[in-house]
C-alpha atoms as a PDB file:
ATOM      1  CA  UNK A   1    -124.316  40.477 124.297  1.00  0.00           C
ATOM      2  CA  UNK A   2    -121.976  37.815 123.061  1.00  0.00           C
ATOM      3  CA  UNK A   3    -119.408  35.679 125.612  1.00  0.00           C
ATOM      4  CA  UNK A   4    -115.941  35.640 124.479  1.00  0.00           C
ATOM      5  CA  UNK A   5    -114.333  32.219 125.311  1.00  0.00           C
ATOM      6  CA  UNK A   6    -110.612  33.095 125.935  1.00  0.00           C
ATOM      7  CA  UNK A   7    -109.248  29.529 127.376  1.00  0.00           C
ATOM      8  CA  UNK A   8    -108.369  27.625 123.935  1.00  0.00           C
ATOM      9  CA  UNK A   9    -109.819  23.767 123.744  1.00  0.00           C
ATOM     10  CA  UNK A  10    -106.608  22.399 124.465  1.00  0.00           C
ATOM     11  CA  UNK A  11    -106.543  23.823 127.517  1.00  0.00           C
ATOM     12  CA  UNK A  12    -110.012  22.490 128.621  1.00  0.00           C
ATOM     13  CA  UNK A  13    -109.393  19.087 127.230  1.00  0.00           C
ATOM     14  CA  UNK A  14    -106.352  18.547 129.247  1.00  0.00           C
ATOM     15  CA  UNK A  15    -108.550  19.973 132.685  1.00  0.00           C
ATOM     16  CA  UNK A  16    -110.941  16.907 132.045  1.00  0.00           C
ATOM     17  CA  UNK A  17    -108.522  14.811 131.243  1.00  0.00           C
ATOM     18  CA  UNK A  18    -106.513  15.197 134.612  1.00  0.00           C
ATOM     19  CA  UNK A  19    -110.017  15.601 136.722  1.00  0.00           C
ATOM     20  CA  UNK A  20    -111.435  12.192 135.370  1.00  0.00           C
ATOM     21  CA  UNK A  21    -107.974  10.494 136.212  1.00  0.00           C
ATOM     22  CA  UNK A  22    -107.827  12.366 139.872  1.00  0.00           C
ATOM     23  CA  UNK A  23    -111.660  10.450 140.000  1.00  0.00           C
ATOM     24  CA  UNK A  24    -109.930   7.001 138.640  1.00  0.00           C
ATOM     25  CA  UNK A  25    -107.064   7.496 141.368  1.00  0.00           C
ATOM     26  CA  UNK A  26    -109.475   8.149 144.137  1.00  0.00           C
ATOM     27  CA  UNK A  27    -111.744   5.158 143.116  1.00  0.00           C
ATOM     28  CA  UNK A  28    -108.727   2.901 142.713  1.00  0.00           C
ATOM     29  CA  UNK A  29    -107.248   3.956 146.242  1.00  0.00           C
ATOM     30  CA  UNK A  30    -110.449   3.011 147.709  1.00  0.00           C
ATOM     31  CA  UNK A  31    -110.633   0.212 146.320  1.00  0.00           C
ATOM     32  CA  UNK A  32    -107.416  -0.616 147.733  1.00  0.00           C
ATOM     33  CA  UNK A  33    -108.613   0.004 151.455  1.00  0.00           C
ATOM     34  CA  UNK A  34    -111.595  -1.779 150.834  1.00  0.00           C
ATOM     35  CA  UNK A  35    -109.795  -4.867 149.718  1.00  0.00           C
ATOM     36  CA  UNK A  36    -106.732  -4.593 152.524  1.00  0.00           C
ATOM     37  CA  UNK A  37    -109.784  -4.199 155.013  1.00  0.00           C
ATOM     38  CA  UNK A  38    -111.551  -6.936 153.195  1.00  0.00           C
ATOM     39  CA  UNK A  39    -108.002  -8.837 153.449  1.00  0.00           C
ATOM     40  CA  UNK A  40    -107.335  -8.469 157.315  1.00  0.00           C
ATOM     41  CA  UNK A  41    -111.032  -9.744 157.914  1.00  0.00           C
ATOM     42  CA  UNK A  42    -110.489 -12.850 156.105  1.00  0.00           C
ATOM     43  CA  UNK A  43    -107.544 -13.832 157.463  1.00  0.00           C
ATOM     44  CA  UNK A  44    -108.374 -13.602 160.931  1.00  0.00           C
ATOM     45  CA  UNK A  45    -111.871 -15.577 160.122  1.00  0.00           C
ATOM     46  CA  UNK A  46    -109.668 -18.087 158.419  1.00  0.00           C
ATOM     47  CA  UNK A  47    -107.105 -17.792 161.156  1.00  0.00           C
ATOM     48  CA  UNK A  48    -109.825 -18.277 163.923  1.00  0.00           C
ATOM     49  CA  UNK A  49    -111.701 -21.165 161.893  1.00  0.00           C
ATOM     50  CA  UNK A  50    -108.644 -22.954 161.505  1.00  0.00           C
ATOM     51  CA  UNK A  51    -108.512 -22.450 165.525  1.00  0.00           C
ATOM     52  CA  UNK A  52    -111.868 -23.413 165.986  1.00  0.00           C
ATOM     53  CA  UNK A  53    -110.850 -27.065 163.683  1.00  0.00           C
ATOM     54  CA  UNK A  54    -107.520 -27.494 165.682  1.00  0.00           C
ATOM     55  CA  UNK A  55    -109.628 -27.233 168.793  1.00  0.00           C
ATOM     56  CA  UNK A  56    -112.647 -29.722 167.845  1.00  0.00           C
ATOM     57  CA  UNK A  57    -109.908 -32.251 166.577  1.00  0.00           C
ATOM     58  CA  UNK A  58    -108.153 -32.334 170.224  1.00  0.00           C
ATOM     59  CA  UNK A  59    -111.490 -32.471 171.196  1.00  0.00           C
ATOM     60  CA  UNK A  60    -112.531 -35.765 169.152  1.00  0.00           C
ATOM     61  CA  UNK A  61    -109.382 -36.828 169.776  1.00  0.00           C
ATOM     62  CA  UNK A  62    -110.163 -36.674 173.875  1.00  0.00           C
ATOM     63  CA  UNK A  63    -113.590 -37.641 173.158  1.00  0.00           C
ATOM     64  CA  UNK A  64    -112.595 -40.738 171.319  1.00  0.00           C
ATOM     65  CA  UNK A  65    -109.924 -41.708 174.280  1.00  0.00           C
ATOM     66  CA  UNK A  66    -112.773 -41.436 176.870  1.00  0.00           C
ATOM     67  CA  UNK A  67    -114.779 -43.452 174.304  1.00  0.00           C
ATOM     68  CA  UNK A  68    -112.198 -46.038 174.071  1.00  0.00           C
ATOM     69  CA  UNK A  69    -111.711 -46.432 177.881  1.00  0.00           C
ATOM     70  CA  UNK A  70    -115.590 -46.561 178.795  1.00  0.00           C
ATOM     71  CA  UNK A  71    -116.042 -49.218 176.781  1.00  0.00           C
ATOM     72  CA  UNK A  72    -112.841 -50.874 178.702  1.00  0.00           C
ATOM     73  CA  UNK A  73    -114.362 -49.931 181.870  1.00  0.00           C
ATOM     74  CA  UNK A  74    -117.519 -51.658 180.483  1.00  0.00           C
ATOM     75  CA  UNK A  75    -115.709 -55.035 179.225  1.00  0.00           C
ATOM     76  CA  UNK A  76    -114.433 -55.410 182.315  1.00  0.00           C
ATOM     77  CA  UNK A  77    -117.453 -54.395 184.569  1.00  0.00           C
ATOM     78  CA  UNK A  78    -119.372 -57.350 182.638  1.00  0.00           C
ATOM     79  CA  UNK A  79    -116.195 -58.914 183.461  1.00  0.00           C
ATOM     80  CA  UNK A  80    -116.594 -58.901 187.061  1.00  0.00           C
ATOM     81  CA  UNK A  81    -120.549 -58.990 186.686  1.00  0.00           C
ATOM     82  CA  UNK A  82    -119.768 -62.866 185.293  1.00  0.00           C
ATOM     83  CA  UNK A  83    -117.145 -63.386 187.702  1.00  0.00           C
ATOM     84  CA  UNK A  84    -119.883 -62.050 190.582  1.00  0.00           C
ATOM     85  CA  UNK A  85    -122.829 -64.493 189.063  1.00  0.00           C
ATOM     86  CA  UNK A  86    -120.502 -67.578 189.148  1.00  0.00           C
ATOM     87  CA  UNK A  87    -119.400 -66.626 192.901  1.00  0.00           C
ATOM     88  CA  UNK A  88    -123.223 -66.401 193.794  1.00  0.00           C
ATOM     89  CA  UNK A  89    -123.785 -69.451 191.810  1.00  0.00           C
ATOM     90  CA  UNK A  90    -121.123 -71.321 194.169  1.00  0.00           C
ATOM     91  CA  UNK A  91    -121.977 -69.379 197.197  1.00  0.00           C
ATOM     92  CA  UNK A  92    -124.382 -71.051 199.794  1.00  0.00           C
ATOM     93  CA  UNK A  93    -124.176 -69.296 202.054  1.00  0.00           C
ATOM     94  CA  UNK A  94    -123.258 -72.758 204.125  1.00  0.00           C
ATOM     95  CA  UNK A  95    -120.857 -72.624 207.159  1.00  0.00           C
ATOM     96  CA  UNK A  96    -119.026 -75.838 207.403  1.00  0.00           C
ATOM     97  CA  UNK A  97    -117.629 -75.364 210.180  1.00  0.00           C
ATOM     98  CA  UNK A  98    -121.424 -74.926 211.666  1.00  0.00           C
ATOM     99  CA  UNK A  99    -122.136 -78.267 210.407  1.00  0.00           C
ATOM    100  CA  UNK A 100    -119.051 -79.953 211.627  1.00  0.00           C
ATOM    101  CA  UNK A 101    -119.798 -78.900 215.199  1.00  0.00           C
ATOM    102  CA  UNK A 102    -123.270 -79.927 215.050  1.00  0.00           C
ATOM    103  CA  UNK A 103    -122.129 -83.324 213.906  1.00  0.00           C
ATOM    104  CA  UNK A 104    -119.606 -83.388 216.420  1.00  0.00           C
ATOM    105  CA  UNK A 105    -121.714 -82.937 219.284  1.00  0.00           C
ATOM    106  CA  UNK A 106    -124.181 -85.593 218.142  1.00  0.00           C
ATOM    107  CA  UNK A 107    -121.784 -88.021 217.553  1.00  0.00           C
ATOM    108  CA  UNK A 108    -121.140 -90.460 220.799  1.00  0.00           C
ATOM    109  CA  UNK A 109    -118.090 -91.454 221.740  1.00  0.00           C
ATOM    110  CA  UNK A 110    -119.052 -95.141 220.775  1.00  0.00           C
ATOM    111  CA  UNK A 111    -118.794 -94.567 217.623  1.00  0.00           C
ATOM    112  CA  UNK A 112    -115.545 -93.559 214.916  1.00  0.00           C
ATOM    113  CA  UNK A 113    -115.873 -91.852 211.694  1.00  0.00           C
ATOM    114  CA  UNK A 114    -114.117 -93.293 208.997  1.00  0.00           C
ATOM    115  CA  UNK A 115    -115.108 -91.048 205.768  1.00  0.00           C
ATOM    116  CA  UNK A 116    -117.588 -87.982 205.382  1.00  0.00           C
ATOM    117  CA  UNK A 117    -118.809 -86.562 202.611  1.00  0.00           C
ATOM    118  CA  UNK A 118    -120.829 -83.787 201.509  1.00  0.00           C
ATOM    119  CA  UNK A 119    -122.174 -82.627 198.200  1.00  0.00           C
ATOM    120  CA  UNK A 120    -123.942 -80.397 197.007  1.00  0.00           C
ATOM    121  CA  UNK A 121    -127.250 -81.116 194.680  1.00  0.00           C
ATOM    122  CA  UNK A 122    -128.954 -78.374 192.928  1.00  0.00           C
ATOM    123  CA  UNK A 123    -132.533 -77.797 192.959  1.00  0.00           C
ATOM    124  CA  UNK A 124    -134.618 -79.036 190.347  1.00  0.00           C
ATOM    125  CA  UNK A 125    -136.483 -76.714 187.866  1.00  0.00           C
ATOM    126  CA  UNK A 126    -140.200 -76.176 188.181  1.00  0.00           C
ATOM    127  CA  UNK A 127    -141.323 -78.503 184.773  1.00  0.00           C
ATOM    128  CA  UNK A 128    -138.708 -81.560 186.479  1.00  0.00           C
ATOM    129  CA  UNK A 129    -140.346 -81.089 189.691  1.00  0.00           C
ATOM    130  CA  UNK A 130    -143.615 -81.182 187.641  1.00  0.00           C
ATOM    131  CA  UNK A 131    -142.924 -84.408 186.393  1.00  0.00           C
ATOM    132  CA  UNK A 132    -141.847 -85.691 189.748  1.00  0.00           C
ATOM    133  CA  UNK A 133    -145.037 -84.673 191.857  1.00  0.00           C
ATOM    134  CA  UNK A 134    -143.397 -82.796 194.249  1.00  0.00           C
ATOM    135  CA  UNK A 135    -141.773 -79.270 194.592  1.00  0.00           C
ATOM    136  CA  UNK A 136    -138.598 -78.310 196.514  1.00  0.00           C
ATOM    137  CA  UNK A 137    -138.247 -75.266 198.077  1.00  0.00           C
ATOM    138  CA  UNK A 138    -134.816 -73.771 200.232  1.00  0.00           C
ATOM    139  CA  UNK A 139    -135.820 -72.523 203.612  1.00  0.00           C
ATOM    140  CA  UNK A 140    -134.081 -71.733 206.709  1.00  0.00           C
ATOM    141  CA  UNK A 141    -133.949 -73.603 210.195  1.00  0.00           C
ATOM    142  CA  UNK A 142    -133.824 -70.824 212.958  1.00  0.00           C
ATOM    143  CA  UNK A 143    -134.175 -72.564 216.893  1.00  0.00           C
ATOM    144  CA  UNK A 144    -136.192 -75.091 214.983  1.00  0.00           C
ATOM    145  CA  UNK A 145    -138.494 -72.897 213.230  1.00  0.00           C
ATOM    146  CA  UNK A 146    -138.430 -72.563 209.363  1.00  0.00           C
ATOM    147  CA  UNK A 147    -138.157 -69.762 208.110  1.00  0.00           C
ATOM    148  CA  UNK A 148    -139.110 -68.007 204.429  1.00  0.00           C
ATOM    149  CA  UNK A 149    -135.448 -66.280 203.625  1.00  0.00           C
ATOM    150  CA  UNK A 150    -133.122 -68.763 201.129  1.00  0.00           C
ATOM    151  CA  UNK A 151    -129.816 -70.181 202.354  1.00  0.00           C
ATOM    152  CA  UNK A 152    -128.329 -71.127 198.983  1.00  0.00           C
ATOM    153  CA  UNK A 153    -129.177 -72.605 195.178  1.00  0.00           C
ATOM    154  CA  UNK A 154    -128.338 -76.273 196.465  1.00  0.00           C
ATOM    155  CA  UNK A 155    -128.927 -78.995 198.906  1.00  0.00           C
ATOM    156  CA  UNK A 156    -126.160 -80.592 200.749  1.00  0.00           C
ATOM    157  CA  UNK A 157    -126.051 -84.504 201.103  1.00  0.00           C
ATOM    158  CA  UNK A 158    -124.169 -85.859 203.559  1.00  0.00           C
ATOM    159  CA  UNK A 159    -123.013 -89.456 203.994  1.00  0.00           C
ATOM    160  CA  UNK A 160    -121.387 -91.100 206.771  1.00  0.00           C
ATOM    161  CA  UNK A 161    -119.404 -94.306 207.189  1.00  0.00           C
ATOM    162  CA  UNK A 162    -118.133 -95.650 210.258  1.00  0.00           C
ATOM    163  CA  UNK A 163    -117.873 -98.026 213.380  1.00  0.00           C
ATOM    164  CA  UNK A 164    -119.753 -98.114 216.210  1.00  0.00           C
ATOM    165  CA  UNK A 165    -119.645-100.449 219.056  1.00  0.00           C
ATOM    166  CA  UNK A 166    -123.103-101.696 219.351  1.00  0.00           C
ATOM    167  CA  UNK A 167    -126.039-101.374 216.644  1.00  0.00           C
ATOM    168  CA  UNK A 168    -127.699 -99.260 219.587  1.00  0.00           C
ATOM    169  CA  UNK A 169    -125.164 -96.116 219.124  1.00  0.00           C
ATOM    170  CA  UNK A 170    -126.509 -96.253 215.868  1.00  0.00           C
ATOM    171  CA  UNK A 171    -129.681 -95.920 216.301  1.00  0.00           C
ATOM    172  CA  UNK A 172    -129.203 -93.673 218.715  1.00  0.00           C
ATOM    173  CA  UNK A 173    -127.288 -91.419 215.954  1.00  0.00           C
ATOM    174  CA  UNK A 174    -130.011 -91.216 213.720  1.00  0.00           C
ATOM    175  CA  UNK A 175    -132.243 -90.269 216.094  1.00  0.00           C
ATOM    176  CA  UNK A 176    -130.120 -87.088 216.566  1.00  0.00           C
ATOM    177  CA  UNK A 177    -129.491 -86.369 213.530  1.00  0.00           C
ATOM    178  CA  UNK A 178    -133.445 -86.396 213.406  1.00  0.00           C
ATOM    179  CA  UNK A 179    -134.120 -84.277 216.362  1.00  0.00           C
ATOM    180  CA  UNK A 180    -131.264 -81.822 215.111  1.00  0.00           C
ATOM    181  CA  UNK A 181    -132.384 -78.840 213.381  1.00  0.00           C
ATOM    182  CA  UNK A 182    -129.379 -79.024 210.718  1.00  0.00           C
ATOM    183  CA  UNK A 183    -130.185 -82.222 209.193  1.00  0.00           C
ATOM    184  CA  UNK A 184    -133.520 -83.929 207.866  1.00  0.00           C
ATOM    185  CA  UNK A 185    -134.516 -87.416 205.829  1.00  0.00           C
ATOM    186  CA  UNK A 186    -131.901 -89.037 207.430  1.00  0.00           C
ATOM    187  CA  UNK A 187    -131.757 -92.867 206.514  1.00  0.00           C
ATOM    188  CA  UNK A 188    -129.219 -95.511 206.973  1.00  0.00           C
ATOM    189  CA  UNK A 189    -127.671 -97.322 204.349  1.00  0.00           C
ATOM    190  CA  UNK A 190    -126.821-100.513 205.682  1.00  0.00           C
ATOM    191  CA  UNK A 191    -125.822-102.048 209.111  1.00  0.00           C
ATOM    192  CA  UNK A 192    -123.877-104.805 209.592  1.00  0.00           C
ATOM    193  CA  UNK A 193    -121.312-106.518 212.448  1.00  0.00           C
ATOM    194  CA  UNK A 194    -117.600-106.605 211.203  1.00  0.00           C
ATOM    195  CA  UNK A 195    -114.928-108.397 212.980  1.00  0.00           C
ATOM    196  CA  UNK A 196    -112.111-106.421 213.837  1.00  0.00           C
ATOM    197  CA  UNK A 197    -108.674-107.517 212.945  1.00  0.00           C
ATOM    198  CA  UNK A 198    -105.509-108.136 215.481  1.00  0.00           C
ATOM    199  CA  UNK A 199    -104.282-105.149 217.020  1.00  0.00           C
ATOM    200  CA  UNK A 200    -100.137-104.816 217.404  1.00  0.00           C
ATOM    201  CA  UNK A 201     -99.050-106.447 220.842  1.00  0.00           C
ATOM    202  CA  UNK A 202    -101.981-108.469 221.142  1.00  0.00           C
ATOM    203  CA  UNK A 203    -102.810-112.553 220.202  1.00  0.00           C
ATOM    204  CA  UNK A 204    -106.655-111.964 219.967  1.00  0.00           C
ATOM    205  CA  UNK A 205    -108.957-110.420 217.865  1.00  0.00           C
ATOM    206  CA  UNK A 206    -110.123-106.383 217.952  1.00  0.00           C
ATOM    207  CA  UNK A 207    -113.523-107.884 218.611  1.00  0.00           C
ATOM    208  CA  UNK A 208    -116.801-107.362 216.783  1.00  0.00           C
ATOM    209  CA  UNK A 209    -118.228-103.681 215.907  1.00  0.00           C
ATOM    210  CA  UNK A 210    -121.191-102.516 213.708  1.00  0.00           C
ATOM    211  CA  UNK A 211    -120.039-101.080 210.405  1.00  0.00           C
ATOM    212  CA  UNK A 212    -122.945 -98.526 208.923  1.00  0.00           C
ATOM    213  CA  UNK A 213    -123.334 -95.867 206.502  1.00  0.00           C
ATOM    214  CA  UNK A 214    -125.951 -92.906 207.081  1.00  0.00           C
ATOM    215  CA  UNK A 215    -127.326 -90.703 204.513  1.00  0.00           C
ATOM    216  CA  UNK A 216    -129.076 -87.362 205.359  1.00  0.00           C
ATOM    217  CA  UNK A 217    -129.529 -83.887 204.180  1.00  0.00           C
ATOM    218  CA  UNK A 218    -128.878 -80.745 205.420  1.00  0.00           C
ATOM    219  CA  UNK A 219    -132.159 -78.571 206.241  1.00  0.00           C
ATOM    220  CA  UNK A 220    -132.142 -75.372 204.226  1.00  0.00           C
ATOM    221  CA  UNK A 221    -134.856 -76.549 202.336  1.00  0.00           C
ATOM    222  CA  UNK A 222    -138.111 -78.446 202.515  1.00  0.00           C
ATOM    223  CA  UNK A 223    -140.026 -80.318 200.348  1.00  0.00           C
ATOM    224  CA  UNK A 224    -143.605 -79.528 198.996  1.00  0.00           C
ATOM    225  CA  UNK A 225    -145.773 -82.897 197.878  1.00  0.00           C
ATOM    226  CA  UNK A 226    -148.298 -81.925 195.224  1.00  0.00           C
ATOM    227  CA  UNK A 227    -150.852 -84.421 194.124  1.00  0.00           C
ATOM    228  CA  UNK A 228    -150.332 -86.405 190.962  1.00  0.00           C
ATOM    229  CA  UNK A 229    -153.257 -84.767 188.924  1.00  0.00           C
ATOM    230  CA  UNK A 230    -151.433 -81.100 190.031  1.00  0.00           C
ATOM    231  CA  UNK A 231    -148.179 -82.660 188.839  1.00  0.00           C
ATOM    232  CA  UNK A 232    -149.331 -83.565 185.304  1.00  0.00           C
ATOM    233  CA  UNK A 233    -151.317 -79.881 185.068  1.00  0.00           C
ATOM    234  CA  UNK A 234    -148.085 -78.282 186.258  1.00  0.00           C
ATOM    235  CA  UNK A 235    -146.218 -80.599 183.556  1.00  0.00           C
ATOM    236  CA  UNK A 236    -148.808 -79.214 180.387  1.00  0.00           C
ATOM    237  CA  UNK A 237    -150.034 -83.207 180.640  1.00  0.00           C
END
């Protein structure tokens, strides 16, 4: 039994036709939505990327603030770290006013000051001291007792001048200063009798006085004798 094919070929070309476009609509839609979708996502990655970069750069730009004011805060904490090694450099701890009243209680009433002076002399470094045979080291005076703790980086000289009315205040001066606990190696310079001149109101002379000078040092240290074969091993001799 043969099929009769009514529908002409015209007819069935035309029903491919529009099925294979209705498959090239369908394919382009979707490809539409897939490349709207595709869209949306990259925008908002760009969007939150470009977020993300605004966000580091305010970061940097805090970063490099905080960067450039620790190293001001560093500047001047090396500053103040100079500033602090000079003032301990200067500092000796030493209480003039200590010394003053020590001297002033010693001092008789025979006898005038004319001119005091005190400097300060800093310790020696271990190859000079070497060379010299001996070694200084700062110590402390409690009650007469020395002590191990350091009172400064520096001796203090002191050197008197004055009048006294007999050579025996004198002597008796330095023997105080000895037997004080502030002072040490205390030496006079010279001695001699001066002749005061006429005083205002009066025909005769002032009379004679002693003139002297007396050098000592303060006792915040104390000195170490080494012998001279020690000396020149210290000195690489």
């Amino acid at each position: 039994m043969n099929e009769i094919e009514l529908l002409p070929q015209w007819y069935k070309e035309n029903k491919q036709k529009r099925l294979s476009l209705r498959i090239q609509y369908a394919a382009a839609g979707i490809l539409f939505v897939v490349l709207v979708v595709w869209n949306v996502i990259l925008s908002h990655s760009v969007a939150a990327t470009a977020a993300r970069i605004k966000e580091n750069s305010y970061r940097c730009e805090a970063v490099e603030a905080a960067s450039q004011e620790f190293s001001k805060i560093q500047d001047e904490v090396k500053r103040y770290e100079k500033r602090q090694k000079l003032l301990n450099d200067v500092d000796n701890r030493l209480l003039v006013s200590n010394v003053l009243g020590e001297l002033s209680w010693l001092i008789d009433r025979g006898i005038v000051i004319s001119r005091l002076s005190l400097q300060a002399q800093a310790f020696k470094k271990d190859g000079e001291r070497a060379k010299e045979g001996s070694s200084v080291r700062v110590s402390e005076k409690a009650n007469g007792k020395k002590s191990n703790s350091a009172t400064g980086k520096a001796r203090f000289e002191i050197v008197m001048d004055g009048l006294a009315a007999n050579a025996e205040d004198i002597g008796q001066l330095i023997c105080s200063l000895e037997d004080s606990s502030y002072f040490r190696d205390v030496y006079p310079s010279y001695s001699r009798s001066k002749v005061l001149g006429k005083v205002a109101g009066q025909t005769q002379d002032g009379g004679k006085v002693s003139e002297f000078e007396i050098q000592c040092y303060l006792a915040n240290y104390h000195r170490i004798q080494q012998s001279p074969q020690k000396a020149l091993s210290q000195a690489g001799i």
